[in-house]
C-alpha atoms as a PDB file:
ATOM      1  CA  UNK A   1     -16.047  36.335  65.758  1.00  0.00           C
ATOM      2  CA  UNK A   2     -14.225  35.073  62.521  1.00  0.00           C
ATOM      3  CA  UNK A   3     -13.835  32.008  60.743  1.00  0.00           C
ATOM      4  CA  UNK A   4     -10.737  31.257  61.031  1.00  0.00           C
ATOM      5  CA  UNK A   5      -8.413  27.993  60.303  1.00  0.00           C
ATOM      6  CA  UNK A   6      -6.260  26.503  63.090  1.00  0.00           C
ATOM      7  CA  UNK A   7      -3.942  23.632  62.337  1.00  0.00           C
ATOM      8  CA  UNK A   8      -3.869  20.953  66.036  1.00  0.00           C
ATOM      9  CA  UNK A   9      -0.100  21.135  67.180  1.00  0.00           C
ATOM     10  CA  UNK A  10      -0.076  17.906  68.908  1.00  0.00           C
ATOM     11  CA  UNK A  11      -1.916  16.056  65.370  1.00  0.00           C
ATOM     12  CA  UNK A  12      -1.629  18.562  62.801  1.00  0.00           C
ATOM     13  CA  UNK A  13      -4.983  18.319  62.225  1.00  0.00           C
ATOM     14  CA  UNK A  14      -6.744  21.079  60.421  1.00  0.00           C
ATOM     15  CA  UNK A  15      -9.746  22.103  61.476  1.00  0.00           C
ATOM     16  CA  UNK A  16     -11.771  25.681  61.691  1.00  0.00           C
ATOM     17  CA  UNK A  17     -12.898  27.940  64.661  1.00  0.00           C
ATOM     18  CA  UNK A  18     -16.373  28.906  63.770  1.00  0.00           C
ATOM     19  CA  UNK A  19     -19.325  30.731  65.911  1.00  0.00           C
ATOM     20  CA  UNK A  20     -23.034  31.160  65.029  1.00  0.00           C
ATOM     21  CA  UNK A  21     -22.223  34.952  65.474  1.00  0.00           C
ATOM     22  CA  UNK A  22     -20.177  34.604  62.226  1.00  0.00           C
ATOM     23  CA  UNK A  23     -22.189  36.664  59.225  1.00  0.00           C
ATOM     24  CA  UNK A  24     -20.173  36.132  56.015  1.00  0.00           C
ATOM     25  CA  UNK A  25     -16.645  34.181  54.503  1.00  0.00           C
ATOM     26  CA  UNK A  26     -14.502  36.098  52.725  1.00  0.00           C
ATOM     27  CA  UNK A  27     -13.918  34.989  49.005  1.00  0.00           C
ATOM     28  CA  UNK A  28     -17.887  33.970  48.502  1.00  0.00           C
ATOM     29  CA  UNK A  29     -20.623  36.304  47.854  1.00  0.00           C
ATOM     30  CA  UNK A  30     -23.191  37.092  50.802  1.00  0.00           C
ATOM     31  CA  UNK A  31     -25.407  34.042  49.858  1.00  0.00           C
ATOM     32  CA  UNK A  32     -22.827  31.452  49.253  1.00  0.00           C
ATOM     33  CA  UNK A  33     -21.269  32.129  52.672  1.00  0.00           C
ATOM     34  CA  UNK A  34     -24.212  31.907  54.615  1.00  0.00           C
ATOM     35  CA  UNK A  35     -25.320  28.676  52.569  1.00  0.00           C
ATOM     36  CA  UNK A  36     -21.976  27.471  53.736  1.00  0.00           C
ATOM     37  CA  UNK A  37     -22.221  28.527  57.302  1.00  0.00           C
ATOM     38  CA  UNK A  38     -25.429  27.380  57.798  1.00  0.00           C
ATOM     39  CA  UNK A  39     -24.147  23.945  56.549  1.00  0.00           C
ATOM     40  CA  UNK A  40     -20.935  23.811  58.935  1.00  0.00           C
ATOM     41  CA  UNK A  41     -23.135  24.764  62.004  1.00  0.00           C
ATOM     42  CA  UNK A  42     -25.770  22.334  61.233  1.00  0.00           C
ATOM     43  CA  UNK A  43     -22.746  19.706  60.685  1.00  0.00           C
ATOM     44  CA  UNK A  44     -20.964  20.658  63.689  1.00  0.00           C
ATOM     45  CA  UNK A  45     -24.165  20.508  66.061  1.00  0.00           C
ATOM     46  CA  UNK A  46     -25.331  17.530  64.511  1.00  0.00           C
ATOM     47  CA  UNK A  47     -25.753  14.208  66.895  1.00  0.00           C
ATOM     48  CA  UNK A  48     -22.976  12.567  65.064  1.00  0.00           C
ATOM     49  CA  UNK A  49     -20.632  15.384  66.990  1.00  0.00           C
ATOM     50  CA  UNK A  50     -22.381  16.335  70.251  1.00  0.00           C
ATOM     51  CA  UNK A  51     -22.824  14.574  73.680  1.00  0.00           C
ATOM     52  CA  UNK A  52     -25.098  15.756  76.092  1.00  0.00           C
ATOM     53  CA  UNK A  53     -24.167  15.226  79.717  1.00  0.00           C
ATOM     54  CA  UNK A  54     -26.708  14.716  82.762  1.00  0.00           C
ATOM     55  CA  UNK A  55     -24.850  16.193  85.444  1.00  0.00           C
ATOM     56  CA  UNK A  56     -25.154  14.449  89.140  1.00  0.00           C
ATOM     57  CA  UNK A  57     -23.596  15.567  92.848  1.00  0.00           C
ATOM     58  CA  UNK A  58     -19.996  14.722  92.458  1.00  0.00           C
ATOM     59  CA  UNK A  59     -19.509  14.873  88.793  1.00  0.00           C
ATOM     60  CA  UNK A  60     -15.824  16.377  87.120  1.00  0.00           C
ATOM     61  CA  UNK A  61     -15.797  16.579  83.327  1.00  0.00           C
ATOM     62  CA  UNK A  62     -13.318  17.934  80.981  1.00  0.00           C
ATOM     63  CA  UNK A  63     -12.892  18.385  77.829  1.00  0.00           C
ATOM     64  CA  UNK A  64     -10.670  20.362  75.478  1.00  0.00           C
ATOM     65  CA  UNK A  65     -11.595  23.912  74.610  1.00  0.00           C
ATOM     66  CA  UNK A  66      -9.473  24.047  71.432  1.00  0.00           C
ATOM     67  CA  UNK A  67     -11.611  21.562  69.883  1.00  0.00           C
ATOM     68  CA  UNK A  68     -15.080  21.991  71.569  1.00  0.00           C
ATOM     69  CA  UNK A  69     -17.449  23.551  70.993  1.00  0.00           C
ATOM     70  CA  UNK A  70     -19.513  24.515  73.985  1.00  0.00           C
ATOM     71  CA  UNK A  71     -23.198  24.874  74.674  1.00  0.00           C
ATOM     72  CA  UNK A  72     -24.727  25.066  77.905  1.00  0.00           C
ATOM     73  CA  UNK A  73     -28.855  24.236  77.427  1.00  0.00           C
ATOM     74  CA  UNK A  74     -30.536  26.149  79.978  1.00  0.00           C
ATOM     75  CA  UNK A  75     -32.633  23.197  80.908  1.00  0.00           C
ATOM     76  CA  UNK A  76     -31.935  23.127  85.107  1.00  0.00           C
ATOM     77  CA  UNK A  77     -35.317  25.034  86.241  1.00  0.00           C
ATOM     78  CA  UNK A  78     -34.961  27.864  89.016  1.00  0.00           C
ATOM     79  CA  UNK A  79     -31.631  26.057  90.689  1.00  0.00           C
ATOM     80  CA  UNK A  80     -28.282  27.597  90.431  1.00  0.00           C
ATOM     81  CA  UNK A  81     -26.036  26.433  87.784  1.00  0.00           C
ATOM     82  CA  UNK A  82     -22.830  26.246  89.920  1.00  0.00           C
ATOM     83  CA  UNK A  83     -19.542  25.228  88.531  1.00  0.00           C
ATOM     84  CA  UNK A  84     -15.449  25.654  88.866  1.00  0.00           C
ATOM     85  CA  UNK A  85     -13.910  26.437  85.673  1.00  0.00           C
ATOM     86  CA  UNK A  86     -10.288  25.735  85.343  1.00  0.00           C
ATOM     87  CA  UNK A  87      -8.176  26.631  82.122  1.00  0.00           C
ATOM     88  CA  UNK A  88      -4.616  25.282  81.474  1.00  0.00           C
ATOM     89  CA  UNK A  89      -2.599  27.151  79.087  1.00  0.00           C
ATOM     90  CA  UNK A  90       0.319  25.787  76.943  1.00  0.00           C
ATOM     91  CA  UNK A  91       2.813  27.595  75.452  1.00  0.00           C
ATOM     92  CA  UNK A  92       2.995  27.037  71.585  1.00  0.00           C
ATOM     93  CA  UNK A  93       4.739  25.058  70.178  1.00  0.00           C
ATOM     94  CA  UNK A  94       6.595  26.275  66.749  1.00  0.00           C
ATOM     95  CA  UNK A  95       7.055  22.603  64.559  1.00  0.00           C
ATOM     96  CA  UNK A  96      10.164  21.687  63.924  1.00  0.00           C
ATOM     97  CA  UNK A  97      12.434  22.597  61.122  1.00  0.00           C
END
């Protein structure tokens, strides 16, 4: 997956789509983009940015895809891992002019 930019249409807010699958950036040389990757991943999974959730009978959570970045911890023994996944699409917006 590329690294790729995406600007918020509700805020405006820039901010970048990233994956750990990622293996260069285009415009640096092979060692400056992984020097930079590795220091957005470590940024973006650092506590300052991540909540871990202790899921009970009866629990709903959302959150936002476009701004999330997901990661299940396979930490729930030999039980299933059963959920419902529902995903609301928008159409985009264009800003104004």
């Amino acid at each position: 997956m590329p690294v790729r930019q995406h600007t918020g249409g509700e805020t405006g807010r820039k901010g970048l789509f990233i994956s750990t699958s990622a293996k260069g950036l285009t415009g640096l040389t092979e060692s400056e983009g992984k020097a930079l990757l590795d220091h957005l991943l470590r940024h973006a999974s650092s506590p300052d940015y991540t909540i871990r959730f202790s899921w009970n009978p009866g629990d709903f959570v959302l959150w936002d895809n476009r701004a999330t970045w997901h990661y299940a911890v396979d930490d729930y023994g030999d039980g299933a891992r059963a959920y419902r996944k529902v995903i609301g699409v928008e159409p985009v917006r264009q800003p104004a002019a």
